[in-house]
PDB file of N, CA and C in Angstrom:
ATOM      1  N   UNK A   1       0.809  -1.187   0.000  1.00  0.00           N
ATOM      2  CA  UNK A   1       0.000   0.000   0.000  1.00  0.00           C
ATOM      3  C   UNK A   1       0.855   1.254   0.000  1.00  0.00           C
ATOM      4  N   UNK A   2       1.700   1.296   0.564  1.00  0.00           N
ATOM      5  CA  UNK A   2       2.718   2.598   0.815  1.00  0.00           C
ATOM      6  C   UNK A   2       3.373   2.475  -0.343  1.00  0.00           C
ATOM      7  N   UNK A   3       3.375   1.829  -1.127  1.00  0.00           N
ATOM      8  CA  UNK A   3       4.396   1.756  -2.433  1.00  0.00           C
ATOM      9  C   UNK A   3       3.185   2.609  -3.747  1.00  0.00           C
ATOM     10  N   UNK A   4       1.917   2.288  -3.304  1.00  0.00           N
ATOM     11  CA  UNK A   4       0.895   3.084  -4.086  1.00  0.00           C
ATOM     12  C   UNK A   4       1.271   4.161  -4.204  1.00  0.00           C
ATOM     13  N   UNK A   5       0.971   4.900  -2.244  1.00  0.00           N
ATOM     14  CA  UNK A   5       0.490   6.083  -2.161  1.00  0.00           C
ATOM     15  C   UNK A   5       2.469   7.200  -2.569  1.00  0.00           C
ATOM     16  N   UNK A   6       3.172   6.000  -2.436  1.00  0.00           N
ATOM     17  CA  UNK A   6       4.301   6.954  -3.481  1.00  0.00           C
ATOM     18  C   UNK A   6       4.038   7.274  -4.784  1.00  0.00           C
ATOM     19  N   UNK A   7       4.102   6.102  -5.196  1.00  0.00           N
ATOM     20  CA  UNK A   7       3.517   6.148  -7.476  1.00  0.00           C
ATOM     21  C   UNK A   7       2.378   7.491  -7.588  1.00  0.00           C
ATOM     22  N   UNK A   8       1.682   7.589  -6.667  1.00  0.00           N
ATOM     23  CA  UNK A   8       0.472   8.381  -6.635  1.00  0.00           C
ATOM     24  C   UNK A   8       0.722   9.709  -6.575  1.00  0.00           C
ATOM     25  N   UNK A   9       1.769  10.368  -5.488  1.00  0.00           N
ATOM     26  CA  UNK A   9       2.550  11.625  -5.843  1.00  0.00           C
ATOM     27  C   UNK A   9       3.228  11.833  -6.646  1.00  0.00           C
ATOM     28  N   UNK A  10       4.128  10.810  -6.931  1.00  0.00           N
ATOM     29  CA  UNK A  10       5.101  11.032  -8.344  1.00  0.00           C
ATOM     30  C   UNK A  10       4.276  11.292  -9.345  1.00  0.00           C
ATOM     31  N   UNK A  11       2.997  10.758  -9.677  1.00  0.00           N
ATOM     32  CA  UNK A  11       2.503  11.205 -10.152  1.00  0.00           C
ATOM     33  C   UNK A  11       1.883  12.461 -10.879  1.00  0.00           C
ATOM     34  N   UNK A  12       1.457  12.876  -9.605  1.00  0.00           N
ATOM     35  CA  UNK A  12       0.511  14.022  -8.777  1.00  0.00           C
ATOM     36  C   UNK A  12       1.833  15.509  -9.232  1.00  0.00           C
ATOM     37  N   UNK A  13       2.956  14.829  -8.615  1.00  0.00           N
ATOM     38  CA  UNK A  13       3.904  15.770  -8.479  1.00  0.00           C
ATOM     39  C   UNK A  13       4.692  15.955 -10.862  1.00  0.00           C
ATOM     40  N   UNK A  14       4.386  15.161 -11.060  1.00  0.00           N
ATOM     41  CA  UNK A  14       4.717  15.411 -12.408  1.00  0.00           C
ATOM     42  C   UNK A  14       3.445  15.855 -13.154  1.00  0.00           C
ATOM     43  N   UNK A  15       2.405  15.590 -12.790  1.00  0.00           N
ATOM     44  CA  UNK A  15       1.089  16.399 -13.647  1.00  0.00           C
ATOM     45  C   UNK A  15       1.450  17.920 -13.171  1.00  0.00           C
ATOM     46  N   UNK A  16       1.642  18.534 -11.907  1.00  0.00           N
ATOM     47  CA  UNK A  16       2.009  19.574 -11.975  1.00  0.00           C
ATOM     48  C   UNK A  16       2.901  20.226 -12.411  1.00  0.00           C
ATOM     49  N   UNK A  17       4.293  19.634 -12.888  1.00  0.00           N
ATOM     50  CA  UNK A  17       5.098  20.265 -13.553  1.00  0.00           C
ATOM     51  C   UNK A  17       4.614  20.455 -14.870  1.00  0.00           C
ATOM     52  N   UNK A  18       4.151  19.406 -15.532  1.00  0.00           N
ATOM     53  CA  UNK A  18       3.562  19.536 -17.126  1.00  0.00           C
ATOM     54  C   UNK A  18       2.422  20.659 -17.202  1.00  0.00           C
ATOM     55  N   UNK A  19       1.910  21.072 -16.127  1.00  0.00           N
ATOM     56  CA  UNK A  19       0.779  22.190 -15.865  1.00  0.00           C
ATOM     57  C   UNK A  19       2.045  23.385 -16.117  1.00  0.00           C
ATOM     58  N   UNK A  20       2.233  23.510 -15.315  1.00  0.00           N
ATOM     59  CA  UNK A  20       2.875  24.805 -15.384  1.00  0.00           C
ATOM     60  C   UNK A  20       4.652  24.888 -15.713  1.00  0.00           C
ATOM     61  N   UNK A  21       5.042  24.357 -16.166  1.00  0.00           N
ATOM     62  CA  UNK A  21       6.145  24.086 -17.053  1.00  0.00           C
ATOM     63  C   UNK A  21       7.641  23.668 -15.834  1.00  0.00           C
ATOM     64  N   UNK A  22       7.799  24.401 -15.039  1.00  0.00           N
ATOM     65  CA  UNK A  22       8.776  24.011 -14.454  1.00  0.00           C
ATOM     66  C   UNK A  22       8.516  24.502 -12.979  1.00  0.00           C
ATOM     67  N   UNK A  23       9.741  24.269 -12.040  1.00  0.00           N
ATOM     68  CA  UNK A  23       9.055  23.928 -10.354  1.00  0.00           C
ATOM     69  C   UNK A  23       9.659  25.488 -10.068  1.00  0.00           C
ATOM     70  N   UNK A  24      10.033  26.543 -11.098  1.00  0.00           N
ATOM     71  CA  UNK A  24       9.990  28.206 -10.656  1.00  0.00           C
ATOM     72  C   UNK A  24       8.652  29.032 -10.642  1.00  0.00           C
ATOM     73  N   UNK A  25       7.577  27.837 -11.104  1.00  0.00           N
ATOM     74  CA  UNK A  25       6.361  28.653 -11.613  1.00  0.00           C
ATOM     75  C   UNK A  25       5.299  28.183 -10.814  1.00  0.00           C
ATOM     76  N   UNK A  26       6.073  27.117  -9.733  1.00  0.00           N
ATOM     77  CA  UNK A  26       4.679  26.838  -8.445  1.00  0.00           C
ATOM     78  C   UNK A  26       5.038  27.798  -7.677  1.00  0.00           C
ATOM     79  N   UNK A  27       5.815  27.903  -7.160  1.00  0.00           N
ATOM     80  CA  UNK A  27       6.292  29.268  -5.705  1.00  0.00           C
ATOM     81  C   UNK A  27       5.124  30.248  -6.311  1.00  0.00           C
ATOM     82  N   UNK A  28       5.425  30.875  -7.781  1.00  0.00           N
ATOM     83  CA  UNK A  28       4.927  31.880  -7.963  1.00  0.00           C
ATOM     84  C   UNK A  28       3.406  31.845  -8.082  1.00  0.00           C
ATOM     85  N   UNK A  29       2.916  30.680  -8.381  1.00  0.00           N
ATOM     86  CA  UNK A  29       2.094  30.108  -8.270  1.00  0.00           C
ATOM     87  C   UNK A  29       1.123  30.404  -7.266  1.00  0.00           C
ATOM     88  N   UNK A  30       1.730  29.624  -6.178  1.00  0.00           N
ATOM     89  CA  UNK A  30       1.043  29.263  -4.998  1.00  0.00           C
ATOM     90  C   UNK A  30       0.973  31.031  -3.862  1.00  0.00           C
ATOM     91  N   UNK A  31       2.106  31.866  -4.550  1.00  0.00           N
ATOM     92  CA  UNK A  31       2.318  33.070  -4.257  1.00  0.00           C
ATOM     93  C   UNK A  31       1.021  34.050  -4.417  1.00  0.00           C
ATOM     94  N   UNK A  32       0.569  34.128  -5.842  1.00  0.00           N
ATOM     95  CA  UNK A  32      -0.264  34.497  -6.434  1.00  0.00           C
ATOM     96  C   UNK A  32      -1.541  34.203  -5.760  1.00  0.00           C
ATOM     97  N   UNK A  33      -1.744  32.871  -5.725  1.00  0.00           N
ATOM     98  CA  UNK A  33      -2.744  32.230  -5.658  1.00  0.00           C
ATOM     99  C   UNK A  33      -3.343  32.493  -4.130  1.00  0.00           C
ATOM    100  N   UNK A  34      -2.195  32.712  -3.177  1.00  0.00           N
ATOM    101  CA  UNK A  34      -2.496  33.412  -1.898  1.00  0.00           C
ATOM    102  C   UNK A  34      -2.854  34.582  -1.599  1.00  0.00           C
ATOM    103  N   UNK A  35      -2.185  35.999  -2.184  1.00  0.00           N
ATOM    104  CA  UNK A  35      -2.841  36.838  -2.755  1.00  0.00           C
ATOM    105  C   UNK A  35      -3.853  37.241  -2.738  1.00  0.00           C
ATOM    106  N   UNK A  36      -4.755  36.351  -3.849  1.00  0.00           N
ATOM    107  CA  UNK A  36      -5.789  36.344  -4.271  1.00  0.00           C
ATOM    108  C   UNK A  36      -6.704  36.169  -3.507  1.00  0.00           C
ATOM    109  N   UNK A  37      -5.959  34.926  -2.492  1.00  0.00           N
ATOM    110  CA  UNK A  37      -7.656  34.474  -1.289  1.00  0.00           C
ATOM    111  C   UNK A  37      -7.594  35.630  -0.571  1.00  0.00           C
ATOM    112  N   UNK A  38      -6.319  36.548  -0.413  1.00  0.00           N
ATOM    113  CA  UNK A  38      -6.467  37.308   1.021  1.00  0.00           C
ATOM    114  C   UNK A  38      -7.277  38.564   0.436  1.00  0.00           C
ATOM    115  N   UNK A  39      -7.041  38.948  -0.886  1.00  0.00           N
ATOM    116  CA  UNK A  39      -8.253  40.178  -1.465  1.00  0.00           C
ATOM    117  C   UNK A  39      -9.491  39.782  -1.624  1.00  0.00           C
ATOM    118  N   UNK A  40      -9.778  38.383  -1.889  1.00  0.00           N
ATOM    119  CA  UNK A  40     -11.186  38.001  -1.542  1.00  0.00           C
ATOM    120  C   UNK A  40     -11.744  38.465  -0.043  1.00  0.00           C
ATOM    121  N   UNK A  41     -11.032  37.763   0.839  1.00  0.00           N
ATOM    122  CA  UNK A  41     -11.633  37.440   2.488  1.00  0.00           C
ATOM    123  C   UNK A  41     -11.741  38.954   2.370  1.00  0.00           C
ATOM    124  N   UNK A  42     -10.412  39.700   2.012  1.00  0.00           N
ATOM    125  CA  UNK A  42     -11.000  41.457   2.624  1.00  0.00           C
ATOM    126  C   UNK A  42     -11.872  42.210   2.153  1.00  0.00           C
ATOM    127  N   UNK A  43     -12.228  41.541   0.890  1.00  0.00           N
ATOM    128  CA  UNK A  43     -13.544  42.662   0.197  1.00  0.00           C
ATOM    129  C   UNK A  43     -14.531  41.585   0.798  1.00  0.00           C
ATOM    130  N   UNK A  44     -14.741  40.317   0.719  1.00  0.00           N
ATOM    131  CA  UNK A  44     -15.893  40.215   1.462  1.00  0.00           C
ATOM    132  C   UNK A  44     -15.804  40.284   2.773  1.00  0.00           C
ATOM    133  N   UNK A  45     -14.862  40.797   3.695  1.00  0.00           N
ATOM    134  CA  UNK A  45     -15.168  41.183   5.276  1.00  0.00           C
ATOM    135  C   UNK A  45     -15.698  42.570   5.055  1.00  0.00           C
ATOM    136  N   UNK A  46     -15.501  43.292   4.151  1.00  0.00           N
ATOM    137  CA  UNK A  46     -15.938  44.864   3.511  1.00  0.00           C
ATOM    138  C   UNK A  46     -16.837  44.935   3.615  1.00  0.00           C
ATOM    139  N   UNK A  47     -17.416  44.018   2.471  1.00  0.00           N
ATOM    140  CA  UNK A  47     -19.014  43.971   2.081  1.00  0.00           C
ATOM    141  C   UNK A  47     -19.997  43.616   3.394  1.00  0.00           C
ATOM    142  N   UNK A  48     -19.590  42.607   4.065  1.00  0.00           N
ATOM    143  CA  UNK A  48     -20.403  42.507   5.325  1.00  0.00           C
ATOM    144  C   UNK A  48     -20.417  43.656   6.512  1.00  0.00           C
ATOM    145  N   UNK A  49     -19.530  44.356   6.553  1.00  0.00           N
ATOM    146  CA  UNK A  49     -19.194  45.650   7.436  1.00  0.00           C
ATOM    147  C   UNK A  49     -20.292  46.314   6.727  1.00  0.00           C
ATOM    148  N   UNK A  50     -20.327  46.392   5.305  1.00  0.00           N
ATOM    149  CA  UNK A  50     -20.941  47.676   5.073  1.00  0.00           C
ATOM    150  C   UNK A  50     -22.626  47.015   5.324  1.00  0.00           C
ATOM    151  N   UNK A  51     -23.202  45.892   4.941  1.00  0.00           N
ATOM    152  CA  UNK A  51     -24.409  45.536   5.540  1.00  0.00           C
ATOM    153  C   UNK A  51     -24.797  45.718   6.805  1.00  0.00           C
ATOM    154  N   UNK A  52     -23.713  45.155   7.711  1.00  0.00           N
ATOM    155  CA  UNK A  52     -23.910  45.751   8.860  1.00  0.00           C
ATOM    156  C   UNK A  52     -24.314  46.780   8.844  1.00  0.00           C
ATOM    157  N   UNK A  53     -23.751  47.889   8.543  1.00  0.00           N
ATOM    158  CA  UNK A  53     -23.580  49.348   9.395  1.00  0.00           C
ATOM    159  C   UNK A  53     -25.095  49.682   8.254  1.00  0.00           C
ATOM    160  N   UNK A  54     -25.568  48.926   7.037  1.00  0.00           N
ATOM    161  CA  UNK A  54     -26.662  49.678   6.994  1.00  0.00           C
ATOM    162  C   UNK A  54     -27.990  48.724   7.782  1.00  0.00           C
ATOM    163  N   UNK A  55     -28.092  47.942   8.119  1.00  0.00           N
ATOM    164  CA  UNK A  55     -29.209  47.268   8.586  1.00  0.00           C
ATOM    165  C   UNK A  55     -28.791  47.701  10.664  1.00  0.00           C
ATOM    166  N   UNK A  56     -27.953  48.429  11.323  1.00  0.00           N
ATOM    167  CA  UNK A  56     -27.591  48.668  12.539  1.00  0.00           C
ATOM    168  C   UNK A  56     -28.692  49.542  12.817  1.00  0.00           C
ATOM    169  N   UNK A  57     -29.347  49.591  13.981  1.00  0.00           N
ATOM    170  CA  UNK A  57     -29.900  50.641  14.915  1.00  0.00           C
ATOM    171  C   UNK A  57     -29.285  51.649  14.639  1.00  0.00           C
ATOM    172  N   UNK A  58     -28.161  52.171  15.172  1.00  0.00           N
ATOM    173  CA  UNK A  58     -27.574  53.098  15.304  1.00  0.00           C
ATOM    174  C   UNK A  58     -27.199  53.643  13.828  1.00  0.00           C
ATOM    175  N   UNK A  59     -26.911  53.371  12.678  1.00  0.00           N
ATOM    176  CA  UNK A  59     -27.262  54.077  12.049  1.00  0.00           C
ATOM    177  C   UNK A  59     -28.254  54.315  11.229  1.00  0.00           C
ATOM    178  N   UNK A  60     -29.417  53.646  11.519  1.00  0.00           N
ATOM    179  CA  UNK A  60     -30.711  54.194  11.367  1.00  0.00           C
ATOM    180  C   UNK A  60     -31.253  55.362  11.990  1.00  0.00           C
ATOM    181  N   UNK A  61     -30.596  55.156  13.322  1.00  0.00           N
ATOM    182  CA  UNK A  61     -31.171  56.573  14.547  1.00  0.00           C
ATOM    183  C   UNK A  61     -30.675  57.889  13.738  1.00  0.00           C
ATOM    184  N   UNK A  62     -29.688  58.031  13.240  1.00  0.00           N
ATOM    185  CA  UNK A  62     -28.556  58.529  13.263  1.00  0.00           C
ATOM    186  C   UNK A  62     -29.544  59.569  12.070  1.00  0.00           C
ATOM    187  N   UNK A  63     -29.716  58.810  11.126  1.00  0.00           N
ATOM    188  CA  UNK A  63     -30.389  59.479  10.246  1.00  0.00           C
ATOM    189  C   UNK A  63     -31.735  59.852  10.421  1.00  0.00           C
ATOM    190  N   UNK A  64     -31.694  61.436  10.387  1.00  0.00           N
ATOM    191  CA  UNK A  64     -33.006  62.135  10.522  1.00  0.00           C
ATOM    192  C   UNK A  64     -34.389  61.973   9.499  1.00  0.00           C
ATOM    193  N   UNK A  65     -34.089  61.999   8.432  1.00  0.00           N
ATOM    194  CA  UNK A  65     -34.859  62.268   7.187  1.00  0.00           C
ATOM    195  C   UNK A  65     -34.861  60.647   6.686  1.00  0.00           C
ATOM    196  N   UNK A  66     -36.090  59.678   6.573  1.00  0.00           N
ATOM    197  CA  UNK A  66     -35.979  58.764   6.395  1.00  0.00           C
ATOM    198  C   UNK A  66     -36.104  58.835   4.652  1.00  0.00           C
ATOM    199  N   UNK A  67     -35.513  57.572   3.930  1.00  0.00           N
ATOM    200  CA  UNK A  67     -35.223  57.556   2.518  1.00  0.00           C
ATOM    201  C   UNK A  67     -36.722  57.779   1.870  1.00  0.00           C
ATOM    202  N   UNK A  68     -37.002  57.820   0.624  1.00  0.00           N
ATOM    203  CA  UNK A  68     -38.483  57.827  -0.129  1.00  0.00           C
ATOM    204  C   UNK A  68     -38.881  56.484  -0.343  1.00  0.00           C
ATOM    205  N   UNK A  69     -38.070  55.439  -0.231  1.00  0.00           N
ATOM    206  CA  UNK A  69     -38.490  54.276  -0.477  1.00  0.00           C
ATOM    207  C   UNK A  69     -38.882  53.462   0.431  1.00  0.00           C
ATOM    208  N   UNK A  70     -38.667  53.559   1.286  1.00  0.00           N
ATOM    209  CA  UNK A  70     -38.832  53.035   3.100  1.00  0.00           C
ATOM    210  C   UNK A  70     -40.487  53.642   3.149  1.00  0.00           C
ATOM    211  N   UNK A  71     -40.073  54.971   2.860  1.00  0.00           N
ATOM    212  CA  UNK A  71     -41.611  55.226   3.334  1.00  0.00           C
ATOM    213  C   UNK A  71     -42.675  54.367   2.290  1.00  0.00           C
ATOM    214  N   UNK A  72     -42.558  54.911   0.942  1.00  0.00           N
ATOM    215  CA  UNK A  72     -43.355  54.400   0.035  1.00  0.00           C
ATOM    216  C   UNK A  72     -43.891  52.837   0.213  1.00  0.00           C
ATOM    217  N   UNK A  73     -42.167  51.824   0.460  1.00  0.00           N
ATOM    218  CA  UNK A  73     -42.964  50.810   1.220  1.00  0.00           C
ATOM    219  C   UNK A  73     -43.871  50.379   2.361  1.00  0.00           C
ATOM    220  N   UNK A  74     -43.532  51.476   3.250  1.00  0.00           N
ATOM    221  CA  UNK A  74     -44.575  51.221   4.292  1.00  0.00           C
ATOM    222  C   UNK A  74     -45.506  51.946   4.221  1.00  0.00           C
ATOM    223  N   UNK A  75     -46.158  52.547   3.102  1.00  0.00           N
ATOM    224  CA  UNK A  75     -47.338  52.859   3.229  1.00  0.00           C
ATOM    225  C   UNK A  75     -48.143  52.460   2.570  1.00  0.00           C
ATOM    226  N   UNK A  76     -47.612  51.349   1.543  1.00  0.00           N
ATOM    227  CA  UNK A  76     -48.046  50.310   0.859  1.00  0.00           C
ATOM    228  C   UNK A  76     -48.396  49.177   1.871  1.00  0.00           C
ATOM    229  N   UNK A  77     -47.624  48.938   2.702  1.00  0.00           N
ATOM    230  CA  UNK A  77     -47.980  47.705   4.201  1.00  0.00           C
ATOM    231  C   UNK A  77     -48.740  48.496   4.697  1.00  0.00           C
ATOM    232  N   UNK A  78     -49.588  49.589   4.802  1.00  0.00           N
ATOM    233  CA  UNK A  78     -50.152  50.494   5.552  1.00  0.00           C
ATOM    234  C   UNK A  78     -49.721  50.796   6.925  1.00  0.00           C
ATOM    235  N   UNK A  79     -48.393  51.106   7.172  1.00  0.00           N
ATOM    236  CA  UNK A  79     -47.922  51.148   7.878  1.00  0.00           C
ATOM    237  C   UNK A  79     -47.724  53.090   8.184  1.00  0.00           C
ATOM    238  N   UNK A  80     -48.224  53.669   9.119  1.00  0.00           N
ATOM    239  CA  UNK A  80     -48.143  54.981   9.127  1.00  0.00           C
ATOM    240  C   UNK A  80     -46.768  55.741   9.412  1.00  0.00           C
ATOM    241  N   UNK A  81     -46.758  56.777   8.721  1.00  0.00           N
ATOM    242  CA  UNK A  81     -44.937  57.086   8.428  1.00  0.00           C
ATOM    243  C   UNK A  81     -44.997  58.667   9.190  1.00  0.00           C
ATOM    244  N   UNK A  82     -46.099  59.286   9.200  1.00  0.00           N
ATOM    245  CA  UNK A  82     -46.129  60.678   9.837  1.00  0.00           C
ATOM    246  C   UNK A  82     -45.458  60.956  10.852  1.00  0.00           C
ATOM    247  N   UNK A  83     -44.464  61.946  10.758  1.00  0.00           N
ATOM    248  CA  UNK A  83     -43.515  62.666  12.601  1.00  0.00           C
ATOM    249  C   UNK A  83     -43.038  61.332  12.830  1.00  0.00           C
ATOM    250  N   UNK A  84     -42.415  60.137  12.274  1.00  0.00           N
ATOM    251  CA  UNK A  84     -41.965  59.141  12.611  1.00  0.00           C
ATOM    252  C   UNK A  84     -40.675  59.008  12.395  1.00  0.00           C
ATOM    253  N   UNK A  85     -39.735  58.337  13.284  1.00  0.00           N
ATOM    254  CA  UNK A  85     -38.329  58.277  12.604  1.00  0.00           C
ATOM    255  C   UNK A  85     -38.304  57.063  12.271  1.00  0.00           C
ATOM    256  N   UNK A  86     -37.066  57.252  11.152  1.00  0.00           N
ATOM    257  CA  UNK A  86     -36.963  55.825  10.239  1.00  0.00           C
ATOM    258  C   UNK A  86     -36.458  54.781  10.903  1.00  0.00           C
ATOM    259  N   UNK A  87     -36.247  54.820  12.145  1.00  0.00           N
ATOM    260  CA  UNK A  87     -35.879  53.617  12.652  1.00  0.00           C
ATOM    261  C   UNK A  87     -36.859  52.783  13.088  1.00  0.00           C
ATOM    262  N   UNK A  88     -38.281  53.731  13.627  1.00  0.00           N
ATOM    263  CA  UNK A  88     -39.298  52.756  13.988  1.00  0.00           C
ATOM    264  C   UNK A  88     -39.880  52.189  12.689  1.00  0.00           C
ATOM    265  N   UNK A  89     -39.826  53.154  11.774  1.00  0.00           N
ATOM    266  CA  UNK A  89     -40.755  52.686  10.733  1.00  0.00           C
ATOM    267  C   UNK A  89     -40.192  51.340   9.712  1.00  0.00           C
ATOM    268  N   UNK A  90     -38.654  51.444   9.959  1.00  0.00           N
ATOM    269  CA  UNK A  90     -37.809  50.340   9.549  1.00  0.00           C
ATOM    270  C   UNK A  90     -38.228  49.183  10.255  1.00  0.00           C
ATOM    271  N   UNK A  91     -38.193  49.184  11.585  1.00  0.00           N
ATOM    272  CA  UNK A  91     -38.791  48.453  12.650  1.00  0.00           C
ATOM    273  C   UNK A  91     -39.993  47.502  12.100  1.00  0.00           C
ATOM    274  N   UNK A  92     -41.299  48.692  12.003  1.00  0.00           N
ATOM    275  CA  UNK A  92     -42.137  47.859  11.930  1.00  0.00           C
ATOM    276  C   UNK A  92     -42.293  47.367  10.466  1.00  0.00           C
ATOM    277  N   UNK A  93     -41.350  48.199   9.459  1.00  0.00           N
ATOM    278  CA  UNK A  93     -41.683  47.712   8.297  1.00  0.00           C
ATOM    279  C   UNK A  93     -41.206  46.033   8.069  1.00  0.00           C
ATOM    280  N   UNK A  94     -40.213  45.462   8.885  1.00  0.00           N
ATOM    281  CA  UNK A  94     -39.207  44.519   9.354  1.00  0.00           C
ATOM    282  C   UNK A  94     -40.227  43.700   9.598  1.00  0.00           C
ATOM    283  N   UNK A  95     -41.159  43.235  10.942  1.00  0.00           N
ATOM    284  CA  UNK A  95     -42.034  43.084  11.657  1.00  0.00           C
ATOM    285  C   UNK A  95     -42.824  42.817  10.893  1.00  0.00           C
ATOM    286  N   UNK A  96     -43.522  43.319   9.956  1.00  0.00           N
ATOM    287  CA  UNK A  96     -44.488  43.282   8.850  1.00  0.00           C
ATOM    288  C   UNK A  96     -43.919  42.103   8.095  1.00  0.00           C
ATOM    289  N   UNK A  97     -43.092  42.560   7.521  1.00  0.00           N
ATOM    290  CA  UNK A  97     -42.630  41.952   6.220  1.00  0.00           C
ATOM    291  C   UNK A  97     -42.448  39.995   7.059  1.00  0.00           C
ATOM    292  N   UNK A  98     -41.448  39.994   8.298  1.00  0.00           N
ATOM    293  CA  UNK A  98     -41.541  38.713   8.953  1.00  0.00           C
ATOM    294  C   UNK A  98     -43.068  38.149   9.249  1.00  0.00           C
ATOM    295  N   UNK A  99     -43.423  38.654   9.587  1.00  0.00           N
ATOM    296  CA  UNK A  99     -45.066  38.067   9.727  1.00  0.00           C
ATOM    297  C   UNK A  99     -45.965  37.764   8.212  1.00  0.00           C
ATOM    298  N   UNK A 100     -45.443  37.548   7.234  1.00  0.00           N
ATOM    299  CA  UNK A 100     -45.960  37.765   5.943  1.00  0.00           C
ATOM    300  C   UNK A 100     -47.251  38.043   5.429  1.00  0.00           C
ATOM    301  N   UNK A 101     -47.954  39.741   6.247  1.00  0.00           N
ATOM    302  CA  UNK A 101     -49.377  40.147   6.207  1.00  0.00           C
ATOM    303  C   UNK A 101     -49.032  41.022   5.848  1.00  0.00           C
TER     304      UNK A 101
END
């Protein structure tokens, strides 16, 4: 069995050279290729920061003047928007929408 799982890298280990031509072009390779995951993870740790900070309490409070579309939807849920801040009305528009009425 151990005589397999050698043949099996030699293998393994010569399909990769024929991939990429010689063993100066895995380093750079595997260089690259690391890189790459770490600009992924940071734009998507980005992207979730920025969901956060728009679905947060606090910056809902924050903002005085609620958007035209928030309202428009909740007054389509008949949800009343008058002298209201957008955080409650986010609230109950939330509330609404989970209860599916």
């Amino acid at each position: 069995m151990a005589f397999d799982a050698i043949w099996e890298w030699v293998i393994v280990g010569v399909v990769i050279l024929v991939l990429f031509g010689s063993a100066k072009k895995i380093p750079d390779f595997a260089r690259n290729l690391g890189r790459a995951t770490g600009e992924f993870k940071k734009g998507q740790a980005e992207i979730q920061d920025e969901i956060r900070k728009a679905f947060s309490p606090d910056s809902a409070a924050t903002s005085s003047k609620p958007d035209s579309q928030t309202i428009e939807l909740a007054k389509n849920y008949g949800i009343t928007t008058d002298n209201r801040p957008i955080a409650d009305i986010k609230k109950d528009l939330s509330e609404k929408l989970k209860s599916g009425n």
